[in-house]
Protein backbone atom coordinates (compact mmCIF):
# COMPACT_ATOMS: atom_id res chain seq x y z
CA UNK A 1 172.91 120.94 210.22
CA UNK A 2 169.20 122.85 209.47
CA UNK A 3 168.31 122.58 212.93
CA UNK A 4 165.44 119.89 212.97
CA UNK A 5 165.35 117.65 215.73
CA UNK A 6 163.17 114.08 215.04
CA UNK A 7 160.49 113.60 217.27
CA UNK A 8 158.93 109.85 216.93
CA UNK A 9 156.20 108.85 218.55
CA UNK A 10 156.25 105.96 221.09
CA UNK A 11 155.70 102.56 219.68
CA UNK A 12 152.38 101.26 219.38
CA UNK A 13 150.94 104.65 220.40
CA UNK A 14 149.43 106.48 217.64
CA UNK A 15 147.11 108.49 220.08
CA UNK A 16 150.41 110.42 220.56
CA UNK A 17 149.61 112.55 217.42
CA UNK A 18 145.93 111.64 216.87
CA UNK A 19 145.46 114.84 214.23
CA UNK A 20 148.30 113.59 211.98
CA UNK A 21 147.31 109.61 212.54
CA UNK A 22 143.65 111.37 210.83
CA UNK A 23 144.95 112.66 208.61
CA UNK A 24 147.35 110.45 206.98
CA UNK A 25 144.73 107.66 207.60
CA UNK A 26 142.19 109.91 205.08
CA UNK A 27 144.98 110.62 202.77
CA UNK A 28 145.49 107.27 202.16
CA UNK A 29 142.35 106.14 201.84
CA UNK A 30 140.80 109.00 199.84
CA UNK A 31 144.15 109.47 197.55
CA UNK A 32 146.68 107.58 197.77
CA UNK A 33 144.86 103.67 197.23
CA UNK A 34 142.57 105.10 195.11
CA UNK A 35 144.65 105.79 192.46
CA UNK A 36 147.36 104.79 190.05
CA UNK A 37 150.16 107.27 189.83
CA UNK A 38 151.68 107.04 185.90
CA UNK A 39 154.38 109.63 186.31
CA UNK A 40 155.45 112.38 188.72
CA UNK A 41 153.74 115.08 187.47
CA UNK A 42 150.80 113.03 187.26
CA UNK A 43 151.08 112.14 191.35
CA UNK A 44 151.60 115.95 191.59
CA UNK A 45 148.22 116.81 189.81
CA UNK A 46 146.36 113.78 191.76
CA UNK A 47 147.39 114.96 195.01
CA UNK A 48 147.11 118.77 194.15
CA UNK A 49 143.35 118.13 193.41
CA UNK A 50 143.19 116.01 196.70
CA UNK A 51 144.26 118.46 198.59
CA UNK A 52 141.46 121.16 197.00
CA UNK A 53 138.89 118.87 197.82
CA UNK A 54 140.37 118.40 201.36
CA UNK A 55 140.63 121.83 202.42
CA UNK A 56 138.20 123.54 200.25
CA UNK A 57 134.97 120.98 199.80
CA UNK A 58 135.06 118.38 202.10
CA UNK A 59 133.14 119.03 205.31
CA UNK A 60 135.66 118.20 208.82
CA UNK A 61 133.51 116.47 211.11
CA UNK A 62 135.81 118.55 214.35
CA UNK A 63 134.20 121.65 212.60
CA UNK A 64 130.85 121.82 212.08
CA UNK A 65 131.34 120.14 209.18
CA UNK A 66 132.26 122.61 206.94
CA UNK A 67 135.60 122.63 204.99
CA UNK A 68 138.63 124.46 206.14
CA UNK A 69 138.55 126.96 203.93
CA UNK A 70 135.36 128.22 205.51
CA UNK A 71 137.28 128.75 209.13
CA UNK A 72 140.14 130.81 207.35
CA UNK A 73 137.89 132.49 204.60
CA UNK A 74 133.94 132.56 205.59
CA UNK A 75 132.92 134.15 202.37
CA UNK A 76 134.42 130.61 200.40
CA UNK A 77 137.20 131.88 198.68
CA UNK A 78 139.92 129.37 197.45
CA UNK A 79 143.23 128.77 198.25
CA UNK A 80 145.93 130.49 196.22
CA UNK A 81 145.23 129.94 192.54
CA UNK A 82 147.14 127.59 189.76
CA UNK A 83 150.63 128.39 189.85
CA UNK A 84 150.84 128.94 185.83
CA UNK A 85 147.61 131.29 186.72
CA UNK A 86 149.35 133.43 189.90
CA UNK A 87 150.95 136.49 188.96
CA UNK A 88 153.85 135.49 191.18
CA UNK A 89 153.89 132.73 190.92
CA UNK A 90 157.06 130.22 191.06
CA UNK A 91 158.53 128.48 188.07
CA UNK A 92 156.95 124.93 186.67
CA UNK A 93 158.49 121.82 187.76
CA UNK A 94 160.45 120.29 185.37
CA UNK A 95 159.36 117.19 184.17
CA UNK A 96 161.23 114.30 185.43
CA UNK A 97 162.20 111.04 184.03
């Protein structure tokens, strides 16, 4: 109906997509077992910080081992800012549950 077509890998061969096998592997590791999610706004703040320090501290070993941000940006500026702090920014998410 939207036009997206599944595309799995072949069993038992993650080498297929090596990046994404990365980088889920480091997701989990760094983020997802290492903490306790209480709520959904609270996974949203955990992983929102996660990905900060992903892209915008943590040196990549396949670049020099620098952080991201220093490919797209090489004087260090961050990604966009807060949401709540952007002056277009999009509305909160309502809290759930």
């Amino acid at each position: 109906q939207r036009g997206v077509t599944l595309d799995f890998s072949r069993p038992g061969k993650p080498t297929d997509n090596a990046f994404i096998e990365a980088f889920n592997s480091k997701l989990r590791s760094e983020c997802l077992n290492a903490h306790w999610f209480l709520s959904l706004e609270d996974a949203c703040e955990k992983l929102e910080a996660w990905r900060r320090h992903y892209n915008e501290e943590r040196p990549h070993s396949a670049i020099g081992n620098i952080p991201p941000i220093m490919l797209a940006n090489p004087a260090g500026a961050t990604s966009p800012p807060e949401p709540d702090q952007a002056e277009n920014s999009r509305p909160k998410r309502s809290k759930v549950g």
